[in-house]
N, C-alpha and C. Protein backbone atom coordinates (compact mmCIF):
# COMPACT_ATOMS: atom_id res chain seq x y z
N UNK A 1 164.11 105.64 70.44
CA UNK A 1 163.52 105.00 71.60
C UNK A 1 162.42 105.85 72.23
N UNK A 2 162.42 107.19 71.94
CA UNK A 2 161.46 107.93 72.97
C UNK A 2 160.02 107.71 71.66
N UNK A 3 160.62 107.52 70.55
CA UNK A 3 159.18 107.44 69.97
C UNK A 3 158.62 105.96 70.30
N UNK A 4 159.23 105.18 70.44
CA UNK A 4 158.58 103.50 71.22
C UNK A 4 158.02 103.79 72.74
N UNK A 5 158.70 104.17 73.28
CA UNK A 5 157.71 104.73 75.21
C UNK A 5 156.84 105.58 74.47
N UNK A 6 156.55 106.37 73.57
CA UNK A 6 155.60 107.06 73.33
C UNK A 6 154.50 106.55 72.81
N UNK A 7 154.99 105.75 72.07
CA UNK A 7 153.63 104.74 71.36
C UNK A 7 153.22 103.69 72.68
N UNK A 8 154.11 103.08 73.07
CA UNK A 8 153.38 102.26 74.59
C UNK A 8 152.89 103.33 75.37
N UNK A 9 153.39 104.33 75.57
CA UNK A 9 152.19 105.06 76.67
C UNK A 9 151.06 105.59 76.18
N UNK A 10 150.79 105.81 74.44
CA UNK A 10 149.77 105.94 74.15
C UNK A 10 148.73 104.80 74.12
N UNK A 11 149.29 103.47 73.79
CA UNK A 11 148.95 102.60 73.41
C UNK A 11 147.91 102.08 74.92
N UNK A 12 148.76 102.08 75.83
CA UNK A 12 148.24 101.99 77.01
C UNK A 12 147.45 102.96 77.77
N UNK A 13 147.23 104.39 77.72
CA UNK A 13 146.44 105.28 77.50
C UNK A 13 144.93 104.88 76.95
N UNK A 14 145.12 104.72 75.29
CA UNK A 14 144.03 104.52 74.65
C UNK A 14 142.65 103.20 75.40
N UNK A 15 143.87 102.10 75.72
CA UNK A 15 143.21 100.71 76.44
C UNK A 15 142.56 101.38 77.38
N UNK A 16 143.36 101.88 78.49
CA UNK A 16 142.59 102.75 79.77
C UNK A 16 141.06 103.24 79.20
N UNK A 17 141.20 104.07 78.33
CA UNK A 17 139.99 105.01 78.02
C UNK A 17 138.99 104.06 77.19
N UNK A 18 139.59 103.04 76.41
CA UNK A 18 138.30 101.88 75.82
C UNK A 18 137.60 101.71 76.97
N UNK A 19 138.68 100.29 77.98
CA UNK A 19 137.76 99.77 78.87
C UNK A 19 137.29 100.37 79.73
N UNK A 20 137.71 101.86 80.11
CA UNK A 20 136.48 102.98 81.17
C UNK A 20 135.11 102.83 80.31
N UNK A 21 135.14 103.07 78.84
CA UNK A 21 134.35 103.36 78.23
C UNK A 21 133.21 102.08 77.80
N UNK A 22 133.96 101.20 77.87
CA UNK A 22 133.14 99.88 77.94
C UNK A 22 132.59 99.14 79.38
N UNK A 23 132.75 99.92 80.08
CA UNK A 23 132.57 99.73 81.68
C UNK A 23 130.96 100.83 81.62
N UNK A 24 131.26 102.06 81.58
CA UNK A 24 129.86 102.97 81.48
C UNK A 24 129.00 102.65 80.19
N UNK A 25 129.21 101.83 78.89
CA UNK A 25 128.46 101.57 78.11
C UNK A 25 127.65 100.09 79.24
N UNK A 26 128.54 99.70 79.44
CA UNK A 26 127.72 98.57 80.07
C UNK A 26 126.62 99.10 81.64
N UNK A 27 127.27 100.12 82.32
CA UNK A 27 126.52 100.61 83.24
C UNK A 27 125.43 101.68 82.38
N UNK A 28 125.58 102.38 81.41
CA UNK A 28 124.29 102.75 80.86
C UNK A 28 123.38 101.55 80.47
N UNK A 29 124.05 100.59 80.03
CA UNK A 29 123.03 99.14 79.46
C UNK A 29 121.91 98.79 80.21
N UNK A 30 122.76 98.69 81.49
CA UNK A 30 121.92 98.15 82.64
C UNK A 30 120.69 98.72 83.25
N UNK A 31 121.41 100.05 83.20
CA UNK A 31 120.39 100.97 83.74
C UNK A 31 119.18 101.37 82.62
N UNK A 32 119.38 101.05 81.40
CA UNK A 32 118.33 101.01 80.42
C UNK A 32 117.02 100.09 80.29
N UNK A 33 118.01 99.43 80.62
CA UNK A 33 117.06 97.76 80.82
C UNK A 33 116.31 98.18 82.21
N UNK A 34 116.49 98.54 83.07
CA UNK A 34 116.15 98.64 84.07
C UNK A 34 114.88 99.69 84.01
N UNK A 35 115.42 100.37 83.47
CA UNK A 35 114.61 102.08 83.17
C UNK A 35 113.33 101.40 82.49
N UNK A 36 113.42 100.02 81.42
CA UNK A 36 112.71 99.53 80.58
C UNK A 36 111.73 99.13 81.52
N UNK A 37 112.29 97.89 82.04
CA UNK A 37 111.51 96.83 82.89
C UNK A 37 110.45 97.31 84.32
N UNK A 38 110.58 99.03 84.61
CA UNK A 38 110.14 99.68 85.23
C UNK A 38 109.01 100.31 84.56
N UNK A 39 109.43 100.99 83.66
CA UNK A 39 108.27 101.60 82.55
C UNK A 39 106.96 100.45 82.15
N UNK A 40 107.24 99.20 81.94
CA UNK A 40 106.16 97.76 81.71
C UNK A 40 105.80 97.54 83.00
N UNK A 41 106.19 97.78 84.06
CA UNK A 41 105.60 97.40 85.21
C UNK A 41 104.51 98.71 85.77
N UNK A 42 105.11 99.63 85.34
CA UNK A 42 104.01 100.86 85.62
C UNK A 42 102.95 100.98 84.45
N UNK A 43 103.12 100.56 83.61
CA UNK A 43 101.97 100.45 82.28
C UNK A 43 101.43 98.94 83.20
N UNK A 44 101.83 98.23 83.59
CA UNK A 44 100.56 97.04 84.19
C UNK A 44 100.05 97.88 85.15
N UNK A 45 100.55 98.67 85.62
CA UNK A 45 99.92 99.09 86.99
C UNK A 45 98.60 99.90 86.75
N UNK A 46 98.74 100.83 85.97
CA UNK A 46 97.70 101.79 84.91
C UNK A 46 97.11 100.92 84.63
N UNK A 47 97.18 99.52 83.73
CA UNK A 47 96.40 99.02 83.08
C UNK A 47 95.43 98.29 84.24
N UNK A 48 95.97 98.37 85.54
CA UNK A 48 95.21 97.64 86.51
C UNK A 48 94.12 98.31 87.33
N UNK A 49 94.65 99.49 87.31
CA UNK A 49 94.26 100.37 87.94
C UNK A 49 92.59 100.89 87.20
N UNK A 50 93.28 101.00 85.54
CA UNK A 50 91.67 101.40 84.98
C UNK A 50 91.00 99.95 84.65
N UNK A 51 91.41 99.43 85.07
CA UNK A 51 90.30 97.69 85.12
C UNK A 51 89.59 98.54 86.50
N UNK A 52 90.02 98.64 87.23
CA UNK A 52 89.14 98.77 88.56
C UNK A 52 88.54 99.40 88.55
N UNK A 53 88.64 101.04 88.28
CA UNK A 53 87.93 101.92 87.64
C UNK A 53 86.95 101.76 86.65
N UNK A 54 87.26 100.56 85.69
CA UNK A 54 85.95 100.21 85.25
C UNK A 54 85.19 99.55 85.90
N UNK A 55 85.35 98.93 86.95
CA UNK A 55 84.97 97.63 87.72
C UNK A 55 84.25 98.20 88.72
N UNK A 56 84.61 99.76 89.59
CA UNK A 56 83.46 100.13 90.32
C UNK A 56 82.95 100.99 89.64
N UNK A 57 83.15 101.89 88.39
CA UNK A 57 82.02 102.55 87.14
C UNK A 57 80.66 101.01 87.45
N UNK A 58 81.12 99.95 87.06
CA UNK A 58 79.52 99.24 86.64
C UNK A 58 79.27 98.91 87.63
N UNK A 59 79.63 98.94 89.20
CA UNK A 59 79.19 98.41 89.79
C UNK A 59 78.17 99.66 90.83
N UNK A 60 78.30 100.99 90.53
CA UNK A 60 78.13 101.83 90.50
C UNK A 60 76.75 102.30 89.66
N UNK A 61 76.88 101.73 88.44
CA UNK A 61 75.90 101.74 88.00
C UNK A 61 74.52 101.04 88.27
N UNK A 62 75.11 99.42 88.44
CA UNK A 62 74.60 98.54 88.83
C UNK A 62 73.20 99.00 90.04
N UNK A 63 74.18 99.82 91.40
CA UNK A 63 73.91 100.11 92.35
C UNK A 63 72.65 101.15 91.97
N UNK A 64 73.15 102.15 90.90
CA UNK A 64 71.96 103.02 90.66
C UNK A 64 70.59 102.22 90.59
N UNK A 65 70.69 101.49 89.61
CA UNK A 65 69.37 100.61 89.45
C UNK A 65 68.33 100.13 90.21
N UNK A 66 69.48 99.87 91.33
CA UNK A 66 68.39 99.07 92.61
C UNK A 66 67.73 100.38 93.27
N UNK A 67 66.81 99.51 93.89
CA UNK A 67 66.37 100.75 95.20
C UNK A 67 67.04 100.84 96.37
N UNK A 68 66.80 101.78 96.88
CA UNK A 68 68.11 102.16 97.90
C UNK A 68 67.32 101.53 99.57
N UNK A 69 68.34 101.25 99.89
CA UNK A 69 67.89 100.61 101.00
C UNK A 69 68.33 101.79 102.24
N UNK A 70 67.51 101.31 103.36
CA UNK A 70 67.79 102.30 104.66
C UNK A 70 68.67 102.13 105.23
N UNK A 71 69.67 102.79 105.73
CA UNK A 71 71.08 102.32 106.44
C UNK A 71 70.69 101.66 107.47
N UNK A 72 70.09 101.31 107.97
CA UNK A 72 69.59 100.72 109.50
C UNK A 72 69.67 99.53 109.66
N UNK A 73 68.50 99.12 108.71
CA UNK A 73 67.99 97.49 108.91
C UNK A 73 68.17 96.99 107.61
N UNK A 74 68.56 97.75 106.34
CA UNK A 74 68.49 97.17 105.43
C UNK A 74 67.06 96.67 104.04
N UNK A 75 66.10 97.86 105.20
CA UNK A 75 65.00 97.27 104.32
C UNK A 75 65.24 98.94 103.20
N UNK A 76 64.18 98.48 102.21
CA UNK A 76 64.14 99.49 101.23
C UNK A 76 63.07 100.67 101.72
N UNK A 77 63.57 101.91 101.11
CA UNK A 77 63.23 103.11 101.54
C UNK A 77 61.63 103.27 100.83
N UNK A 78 60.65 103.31 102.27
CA UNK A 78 59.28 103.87 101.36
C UNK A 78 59.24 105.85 101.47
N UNK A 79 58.79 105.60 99.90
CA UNK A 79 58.13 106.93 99.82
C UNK A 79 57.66 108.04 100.91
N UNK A 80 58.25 109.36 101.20
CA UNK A 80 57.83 109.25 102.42
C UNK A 80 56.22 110.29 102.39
N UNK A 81 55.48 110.09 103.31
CA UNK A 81 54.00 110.72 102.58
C UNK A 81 54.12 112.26 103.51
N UNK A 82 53.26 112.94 102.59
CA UNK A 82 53.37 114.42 103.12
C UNK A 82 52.88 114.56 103.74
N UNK A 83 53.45 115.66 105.12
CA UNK A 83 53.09 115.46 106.69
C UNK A 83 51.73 116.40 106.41
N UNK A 84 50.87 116.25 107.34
CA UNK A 84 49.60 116.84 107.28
C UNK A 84 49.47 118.08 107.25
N UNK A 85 48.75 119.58 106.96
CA UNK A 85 49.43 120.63 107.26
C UNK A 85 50.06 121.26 106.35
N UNK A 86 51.11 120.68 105.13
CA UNK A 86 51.84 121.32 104.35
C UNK A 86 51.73 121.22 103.16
């Protein structure tokens, strides 16, 4: 008889330690997926981020092209002529 309580308390032992163990396989699962679905959301974010970065690069460029206007009124900057004297 003590070898039958011995096999049920192992038996029941072993169950204990499966379903702990199938409890943290499933809480690592989750947290994988999670870990995942975080990692694709920060790669859109990068990927959004250097859209914009390209987006004021040309607009930047764009800007080089023109002539520059005066902060004031908005008209464009004349040449300015050399003061008399120098």
């Amino acid at each position: 008889m003590d070898n039958q309580k011995l096999l049920k308390d192992t038996i029941s032992e072993l169950a204990s330690r499966l379903e702990s163990a199938e409890i943290e396989r499933a809480s690592f699962r989750a947290q994988a997926i999670q870990a995942l679905q975080e990692n694709e959301n920060l790669k859109k974010q990068v990927e959004d981020l250097n859209n914009q970065i390209a987006d004021l690069k040309k607009k930047s460029d764009s800007k080089a092209d023109l002539p520059k206007e005066d902060n004031q009124n908005g008209l464009q900057k004349l040449p300015q002529d050399p003061q008399p004297g120098m």
